[in-house]
C-alpha atoms as a PDB file:
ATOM      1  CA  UNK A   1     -10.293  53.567 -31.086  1.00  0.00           C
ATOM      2  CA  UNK A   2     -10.212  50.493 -33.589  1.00  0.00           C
ATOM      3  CA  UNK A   3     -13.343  50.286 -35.847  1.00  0.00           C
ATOM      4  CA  UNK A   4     -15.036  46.672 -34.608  1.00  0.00           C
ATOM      5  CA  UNK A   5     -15.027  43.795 -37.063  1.00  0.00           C
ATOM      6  CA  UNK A   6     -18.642  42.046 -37.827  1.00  0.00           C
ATOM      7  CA  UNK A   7     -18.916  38.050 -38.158  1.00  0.00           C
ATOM      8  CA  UNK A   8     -21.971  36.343 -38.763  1.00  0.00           C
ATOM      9  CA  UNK A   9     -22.479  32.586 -37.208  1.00  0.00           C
ATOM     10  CA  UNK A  10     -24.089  29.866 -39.009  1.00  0.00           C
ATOM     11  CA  UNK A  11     -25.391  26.772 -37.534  1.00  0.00           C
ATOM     12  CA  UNK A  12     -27.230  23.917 -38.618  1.00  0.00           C
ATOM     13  CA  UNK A  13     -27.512  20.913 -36.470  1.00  0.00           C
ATOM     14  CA  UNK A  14     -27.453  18.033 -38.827  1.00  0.00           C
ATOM     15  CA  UNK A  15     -25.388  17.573 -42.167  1.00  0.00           C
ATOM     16  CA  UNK A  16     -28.741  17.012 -43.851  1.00  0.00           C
ATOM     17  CA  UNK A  17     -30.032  20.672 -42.837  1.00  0.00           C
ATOM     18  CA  UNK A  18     -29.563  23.402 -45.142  1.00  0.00           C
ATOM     19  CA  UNK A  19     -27.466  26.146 -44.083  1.00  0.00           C
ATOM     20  CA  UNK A  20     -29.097  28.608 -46.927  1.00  0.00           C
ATOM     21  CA  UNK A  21     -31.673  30.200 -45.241  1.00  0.00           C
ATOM     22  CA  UNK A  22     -29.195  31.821 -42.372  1.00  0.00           C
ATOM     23  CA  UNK A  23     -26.586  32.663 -45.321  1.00  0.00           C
ATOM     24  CA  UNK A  24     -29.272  34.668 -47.500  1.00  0.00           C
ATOM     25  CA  UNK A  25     -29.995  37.008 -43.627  1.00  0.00           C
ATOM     26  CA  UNK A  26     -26.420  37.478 -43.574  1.00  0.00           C
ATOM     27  CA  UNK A  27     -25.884  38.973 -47.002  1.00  0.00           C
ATOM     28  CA  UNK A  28     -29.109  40.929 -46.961  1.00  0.00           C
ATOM     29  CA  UNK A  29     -27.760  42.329 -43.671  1.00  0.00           C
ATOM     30  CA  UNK A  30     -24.449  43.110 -45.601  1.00  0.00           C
ATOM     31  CA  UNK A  31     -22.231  40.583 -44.287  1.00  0.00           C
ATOM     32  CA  UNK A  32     -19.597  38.935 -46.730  1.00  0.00           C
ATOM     33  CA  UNK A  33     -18.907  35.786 -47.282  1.00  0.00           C
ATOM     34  CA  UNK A  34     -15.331  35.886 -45.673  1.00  0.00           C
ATOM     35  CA  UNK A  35     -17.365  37.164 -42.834  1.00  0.00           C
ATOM     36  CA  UNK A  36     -19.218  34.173 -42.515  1.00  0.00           C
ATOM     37  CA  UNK A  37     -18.560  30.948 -40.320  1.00  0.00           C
ATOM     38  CA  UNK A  38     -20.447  28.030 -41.048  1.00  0.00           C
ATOM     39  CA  UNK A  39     -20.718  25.002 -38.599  1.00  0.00           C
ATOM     40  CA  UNK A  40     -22.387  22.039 -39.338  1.00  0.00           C
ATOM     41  CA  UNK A  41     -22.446  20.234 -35.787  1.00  0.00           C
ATOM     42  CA  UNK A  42     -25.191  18.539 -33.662  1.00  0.00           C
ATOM     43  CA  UNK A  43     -26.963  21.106 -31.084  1.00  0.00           C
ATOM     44  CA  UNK A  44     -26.824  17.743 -28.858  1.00  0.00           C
ATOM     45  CA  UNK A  45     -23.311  17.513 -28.163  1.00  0.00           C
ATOM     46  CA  UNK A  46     -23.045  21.195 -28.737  1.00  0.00           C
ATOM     47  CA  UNK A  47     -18.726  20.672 -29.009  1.00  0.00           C
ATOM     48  CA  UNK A  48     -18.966  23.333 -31.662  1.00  0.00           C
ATOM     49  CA  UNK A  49     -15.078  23.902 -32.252  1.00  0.00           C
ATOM     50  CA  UNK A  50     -15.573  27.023 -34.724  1.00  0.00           C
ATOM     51  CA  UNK A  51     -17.617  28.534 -32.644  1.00  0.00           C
ATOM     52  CA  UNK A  52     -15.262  27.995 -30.019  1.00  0.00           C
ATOM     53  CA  UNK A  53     -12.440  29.843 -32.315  1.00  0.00           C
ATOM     54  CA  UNK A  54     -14.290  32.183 -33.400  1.00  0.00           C
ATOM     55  CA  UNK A  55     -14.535  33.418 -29.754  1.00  0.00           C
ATOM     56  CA  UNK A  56     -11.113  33.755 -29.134  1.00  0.00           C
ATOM     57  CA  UNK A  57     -11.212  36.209 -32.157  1.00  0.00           C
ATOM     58  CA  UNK A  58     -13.405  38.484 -30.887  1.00  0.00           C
ATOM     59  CA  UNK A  59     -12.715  41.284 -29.776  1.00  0.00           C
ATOM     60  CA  UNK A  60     -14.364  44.109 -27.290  1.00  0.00           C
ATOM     61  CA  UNK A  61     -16.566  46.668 -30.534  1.00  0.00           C
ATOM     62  CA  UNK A  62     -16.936  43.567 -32.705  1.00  0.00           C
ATOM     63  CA  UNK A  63     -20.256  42.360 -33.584  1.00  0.00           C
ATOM     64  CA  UNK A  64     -21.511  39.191 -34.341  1.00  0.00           C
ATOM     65  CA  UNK A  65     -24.710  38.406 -35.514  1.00  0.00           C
ATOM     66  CA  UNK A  66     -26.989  35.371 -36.239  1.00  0.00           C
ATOM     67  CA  UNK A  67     -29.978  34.922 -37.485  1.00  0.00           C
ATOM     68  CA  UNK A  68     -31.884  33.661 -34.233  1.00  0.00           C
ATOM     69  CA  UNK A  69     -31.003  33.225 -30.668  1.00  0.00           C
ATOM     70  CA  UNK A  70     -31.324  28.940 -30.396  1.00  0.00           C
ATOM     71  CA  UNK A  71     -27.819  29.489 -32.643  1.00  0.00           C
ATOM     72  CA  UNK A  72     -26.114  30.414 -29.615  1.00  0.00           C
ATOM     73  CA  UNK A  73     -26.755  27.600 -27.180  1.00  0.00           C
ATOM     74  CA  UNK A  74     -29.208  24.322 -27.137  1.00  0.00           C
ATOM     75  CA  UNK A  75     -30.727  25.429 -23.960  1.00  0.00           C
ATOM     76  CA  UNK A  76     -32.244  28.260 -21.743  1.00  0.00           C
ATOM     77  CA  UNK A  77     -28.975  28.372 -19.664  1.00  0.00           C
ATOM     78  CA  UNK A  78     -26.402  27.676 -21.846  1.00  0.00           C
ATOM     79  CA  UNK A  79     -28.224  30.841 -24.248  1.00  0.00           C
ATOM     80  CA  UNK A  80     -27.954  33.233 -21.048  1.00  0.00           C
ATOM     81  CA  UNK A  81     -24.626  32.014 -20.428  1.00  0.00           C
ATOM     82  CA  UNK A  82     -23.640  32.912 -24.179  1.00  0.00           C
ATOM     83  CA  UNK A  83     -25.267  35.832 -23.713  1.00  0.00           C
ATOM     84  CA  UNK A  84     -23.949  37.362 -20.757  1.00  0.00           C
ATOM     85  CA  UNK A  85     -20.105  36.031 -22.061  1.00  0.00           C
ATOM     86  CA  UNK A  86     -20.654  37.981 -24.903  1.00  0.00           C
ATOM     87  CA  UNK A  87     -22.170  40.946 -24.330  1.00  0.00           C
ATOM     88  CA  UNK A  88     -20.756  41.763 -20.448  1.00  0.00           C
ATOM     89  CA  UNK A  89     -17.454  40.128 -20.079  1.00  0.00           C
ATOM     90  CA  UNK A  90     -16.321  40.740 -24.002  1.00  0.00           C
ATOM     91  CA  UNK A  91     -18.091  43.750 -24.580  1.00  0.00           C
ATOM     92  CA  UNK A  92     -18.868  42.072 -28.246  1.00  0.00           C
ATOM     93  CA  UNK A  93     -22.160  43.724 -30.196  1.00  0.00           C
ATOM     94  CA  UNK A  94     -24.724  40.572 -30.316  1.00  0.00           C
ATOM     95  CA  UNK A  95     -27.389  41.375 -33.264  1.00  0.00           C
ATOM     96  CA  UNK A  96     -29.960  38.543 -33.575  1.00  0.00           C
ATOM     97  CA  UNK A  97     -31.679  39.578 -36.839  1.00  0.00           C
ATOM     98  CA  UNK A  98     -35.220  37.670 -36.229  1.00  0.00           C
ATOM     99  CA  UNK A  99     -35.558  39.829 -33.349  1.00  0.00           C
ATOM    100  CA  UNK A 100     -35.061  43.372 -33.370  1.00  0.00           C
ATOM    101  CA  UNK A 101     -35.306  43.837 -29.773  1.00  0.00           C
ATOM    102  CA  UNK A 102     -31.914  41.606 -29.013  1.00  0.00           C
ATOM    103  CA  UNK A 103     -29.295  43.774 -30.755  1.00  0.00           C
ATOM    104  CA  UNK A 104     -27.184  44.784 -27.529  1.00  0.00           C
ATOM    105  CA  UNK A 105     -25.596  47.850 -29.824  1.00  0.00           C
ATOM    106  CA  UNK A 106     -29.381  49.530 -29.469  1.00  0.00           C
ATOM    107  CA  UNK A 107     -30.218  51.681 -26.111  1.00  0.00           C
ATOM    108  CA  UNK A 108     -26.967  51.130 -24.406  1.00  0.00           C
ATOM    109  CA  UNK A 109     -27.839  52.428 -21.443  1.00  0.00           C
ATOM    110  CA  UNK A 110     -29.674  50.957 -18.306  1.00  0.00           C
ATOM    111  CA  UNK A 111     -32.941  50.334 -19.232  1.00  0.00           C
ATOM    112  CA  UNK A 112     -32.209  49.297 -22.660  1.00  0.00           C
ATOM    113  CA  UNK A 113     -29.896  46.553 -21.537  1.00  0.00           C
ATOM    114  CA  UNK A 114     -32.925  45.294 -18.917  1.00  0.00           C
ATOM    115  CA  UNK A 115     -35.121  45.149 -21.663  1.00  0.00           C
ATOM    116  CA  UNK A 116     -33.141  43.142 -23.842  1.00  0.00           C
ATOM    117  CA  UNK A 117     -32.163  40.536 -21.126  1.00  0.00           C
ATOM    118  CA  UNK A 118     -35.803  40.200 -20.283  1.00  0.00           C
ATOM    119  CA  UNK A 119     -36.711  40.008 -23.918  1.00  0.00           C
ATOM    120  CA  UNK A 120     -33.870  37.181 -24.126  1.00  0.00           C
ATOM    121  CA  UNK A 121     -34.856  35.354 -20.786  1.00  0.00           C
ATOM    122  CA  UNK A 122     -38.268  35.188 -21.913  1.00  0.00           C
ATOM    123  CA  UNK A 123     -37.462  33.813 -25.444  1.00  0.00           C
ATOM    124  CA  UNK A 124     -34.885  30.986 -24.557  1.00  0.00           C
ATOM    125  CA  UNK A 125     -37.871  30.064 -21.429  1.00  0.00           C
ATOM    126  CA  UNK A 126     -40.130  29.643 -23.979  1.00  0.00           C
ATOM    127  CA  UNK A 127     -37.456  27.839 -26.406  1.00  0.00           C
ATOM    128  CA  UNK A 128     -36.817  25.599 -23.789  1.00  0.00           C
ATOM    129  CA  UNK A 129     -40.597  24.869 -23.256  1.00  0.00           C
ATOM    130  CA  UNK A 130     -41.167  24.176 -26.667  1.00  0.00           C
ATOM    131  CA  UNK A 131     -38.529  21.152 -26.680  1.00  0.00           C
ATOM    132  CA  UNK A 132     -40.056  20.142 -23.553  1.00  0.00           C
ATOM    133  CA  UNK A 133     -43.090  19.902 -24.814  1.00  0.00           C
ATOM    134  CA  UNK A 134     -42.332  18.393 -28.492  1.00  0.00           C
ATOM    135  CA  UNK A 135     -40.550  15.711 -25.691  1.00  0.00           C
ATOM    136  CA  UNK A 136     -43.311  15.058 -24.324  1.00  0.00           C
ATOM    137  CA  UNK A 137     -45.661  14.819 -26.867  1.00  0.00           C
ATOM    138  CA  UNK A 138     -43.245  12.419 -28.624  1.00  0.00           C
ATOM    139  CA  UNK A 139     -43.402  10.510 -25.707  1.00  0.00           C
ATOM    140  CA  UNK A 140     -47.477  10.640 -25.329  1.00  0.00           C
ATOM    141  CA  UNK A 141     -47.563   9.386 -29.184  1.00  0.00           C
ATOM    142  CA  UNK A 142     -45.379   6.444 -28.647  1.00  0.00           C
ATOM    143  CA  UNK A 143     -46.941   5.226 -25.583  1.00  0.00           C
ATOM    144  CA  UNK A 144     -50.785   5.763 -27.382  1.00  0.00           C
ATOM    145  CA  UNK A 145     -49.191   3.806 -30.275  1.00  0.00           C
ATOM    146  CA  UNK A 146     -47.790   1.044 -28.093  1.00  0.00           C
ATOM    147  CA  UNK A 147     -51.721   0.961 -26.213  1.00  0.00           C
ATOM    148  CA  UNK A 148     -53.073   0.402 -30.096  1.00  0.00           C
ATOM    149  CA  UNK A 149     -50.822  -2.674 -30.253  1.00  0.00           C
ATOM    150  CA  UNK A 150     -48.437  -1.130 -32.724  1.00  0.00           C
ATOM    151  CA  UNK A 151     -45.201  -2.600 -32.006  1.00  0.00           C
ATOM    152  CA  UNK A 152     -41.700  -0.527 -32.216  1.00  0.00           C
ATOM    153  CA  UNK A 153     -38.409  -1.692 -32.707  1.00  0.00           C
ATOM    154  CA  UNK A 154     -37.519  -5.179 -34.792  1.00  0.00           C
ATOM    155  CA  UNK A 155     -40.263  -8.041 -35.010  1.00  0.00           C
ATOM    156  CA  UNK A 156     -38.727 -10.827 -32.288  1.00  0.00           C
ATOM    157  CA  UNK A 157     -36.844 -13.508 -33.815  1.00  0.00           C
ATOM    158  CA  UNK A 158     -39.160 -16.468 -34.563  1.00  0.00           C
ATOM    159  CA  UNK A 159     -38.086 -19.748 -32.181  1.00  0.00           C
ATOM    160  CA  UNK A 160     -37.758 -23.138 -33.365  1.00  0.00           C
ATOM    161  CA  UNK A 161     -40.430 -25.676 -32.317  1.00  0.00           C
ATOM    162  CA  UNK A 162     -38.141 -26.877 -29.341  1.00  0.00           C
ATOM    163  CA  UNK A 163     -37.939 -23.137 -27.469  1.00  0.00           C
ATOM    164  CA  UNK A 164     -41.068 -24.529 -25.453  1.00  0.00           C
ATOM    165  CA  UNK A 165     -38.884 -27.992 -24.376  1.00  0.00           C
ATOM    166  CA  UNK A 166     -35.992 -25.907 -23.673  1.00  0.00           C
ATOM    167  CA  UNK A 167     -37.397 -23.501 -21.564  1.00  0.00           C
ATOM    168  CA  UNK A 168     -38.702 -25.908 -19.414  1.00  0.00           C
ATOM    169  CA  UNK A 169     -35.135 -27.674 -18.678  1.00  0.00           C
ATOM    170  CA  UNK A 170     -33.612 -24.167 -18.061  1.00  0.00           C
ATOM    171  CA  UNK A 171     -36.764 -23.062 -15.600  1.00  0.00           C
ATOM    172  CA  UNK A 172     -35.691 -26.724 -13.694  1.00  0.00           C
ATOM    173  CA  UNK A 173     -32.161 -25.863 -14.078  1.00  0.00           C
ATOM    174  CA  UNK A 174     -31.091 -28.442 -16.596  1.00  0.00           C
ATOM    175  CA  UNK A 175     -29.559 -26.775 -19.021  1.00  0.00           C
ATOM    176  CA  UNK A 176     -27.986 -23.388 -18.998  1.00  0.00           C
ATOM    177  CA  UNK A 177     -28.937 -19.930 -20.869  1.00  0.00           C
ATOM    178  CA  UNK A 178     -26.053 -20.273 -23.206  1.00  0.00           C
ATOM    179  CA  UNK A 179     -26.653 -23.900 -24.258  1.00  0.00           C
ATOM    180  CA  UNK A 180     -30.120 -23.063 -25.072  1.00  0.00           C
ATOM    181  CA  UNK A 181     -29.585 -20.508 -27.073  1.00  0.00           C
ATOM    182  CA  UNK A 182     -26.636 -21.914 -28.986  1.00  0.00           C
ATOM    183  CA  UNK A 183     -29.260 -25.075 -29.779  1.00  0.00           C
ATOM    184  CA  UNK A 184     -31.495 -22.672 -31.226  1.00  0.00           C
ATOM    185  CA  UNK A 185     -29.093 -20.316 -32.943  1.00  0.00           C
ATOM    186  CA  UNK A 186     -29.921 -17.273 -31.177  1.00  0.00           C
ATOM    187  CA  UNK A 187     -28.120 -15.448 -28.312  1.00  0.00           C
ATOM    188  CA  UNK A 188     -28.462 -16.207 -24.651  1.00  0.00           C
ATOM    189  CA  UNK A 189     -29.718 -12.736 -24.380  1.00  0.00           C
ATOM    190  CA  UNK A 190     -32.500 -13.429 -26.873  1.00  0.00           C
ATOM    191  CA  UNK A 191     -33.182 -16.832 -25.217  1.00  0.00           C
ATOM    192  CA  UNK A 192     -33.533 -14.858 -21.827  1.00  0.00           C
ATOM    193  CA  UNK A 193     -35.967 -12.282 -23.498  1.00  0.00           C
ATOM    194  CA  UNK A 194     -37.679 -14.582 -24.987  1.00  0.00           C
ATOM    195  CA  UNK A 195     -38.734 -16.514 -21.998  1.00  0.00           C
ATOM    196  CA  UNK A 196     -39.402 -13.484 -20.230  1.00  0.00           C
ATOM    197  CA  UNK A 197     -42.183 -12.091 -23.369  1.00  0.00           C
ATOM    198  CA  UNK A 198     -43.324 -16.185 -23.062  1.00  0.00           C
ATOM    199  CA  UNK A 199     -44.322 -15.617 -19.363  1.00  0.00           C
END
């Protein structure tokens, strides 16, 4: 029986995050370098191509380990997916070294395997709740921001004296969008907008 190779998988979402802190687990778990794949790709799109040949290489005995289980997928599904693709159908060791419990090489048998899946379902449920709720309290701060008057986005374009005068003609159909805005150097779309924040 072949002795099973071990890879470790890096990930950092932006190119401004620093990979460091997932290298310096690797090593202290004994991985080299050469063992080492490091992919610097959004968790948004999530079109990690490494990733994607790194699974090819894989084979059934090999481990791979990462430093925590959000490095496998962006959401609760797609980490149970990973999970299950790993694990069942490539019968690949999957070592998550911020949490003991999800090393699928330990207690092999029945209840061992339940345990970790529960472990994992629990972990990427609350993952998943944690982005839902940094969502939403994003959301809450921008709309108690908007109620204190602070305004988002680029101060509106100030209009010439005439906006008033043209507005009129195009509300009685005298003059069209386009022309008005072209007489006061803006866009039709900003002439538009503009009348509508006027009303």
């Amino acid at each position: 029986m072949r002795a099973g190779k071990s890879y470790g998988y890096v990930r950092v979402s932006t190119k401004e995050q620093n990979e460091e802190r997932q290298l310096i687990a690797m090593r202290a778990y004994g991985l080299r370098d050469d063992q080492l794949v490091i992919e610097k790709q959004s968790g948004k799109d999530f079109d990690r191509p490494k990733y994607r040949r790194l699974l090819k290489k894989l084979k059934p005995g090999d481990s791979l380990v990462v430093k925590s289980i959000d490095r496998l997928g962006r959401n609760y599904e797609e980490i149970l997916e990973q999970w299950r693709n790993l694990t069942k159908e490539r019968q690949v060791n999957l070592i998550v070294l911020d949490m003991p419990l999800l090393d699928s090489r330990v207690d092999k048998d029945l209840t061992g395997t339940l345990i970790a899946d529960i472990v994992l379902q629990l972990l990427s449920y609350v993952a998943e709740t944690e982005r839902e709720n940094i969502r939403q309290r994003q959301a809450e701060g921008i709309a108690a921001a908007k109620a204190r008057g602070v305004k988002f986005g680029h101060p509106p374009i100030e209009m010439p004296d005439e906006f008033d005068e043209l507005k009129q003609q195009w509300k009685e159909g005298r003059i069209t969008s386009r022309k008005a805005g072209k007489i006061l150097g803006v866009s039709y779309q900003t002439f538009l907008r503009r009348v509508k924040m006027s009303e």
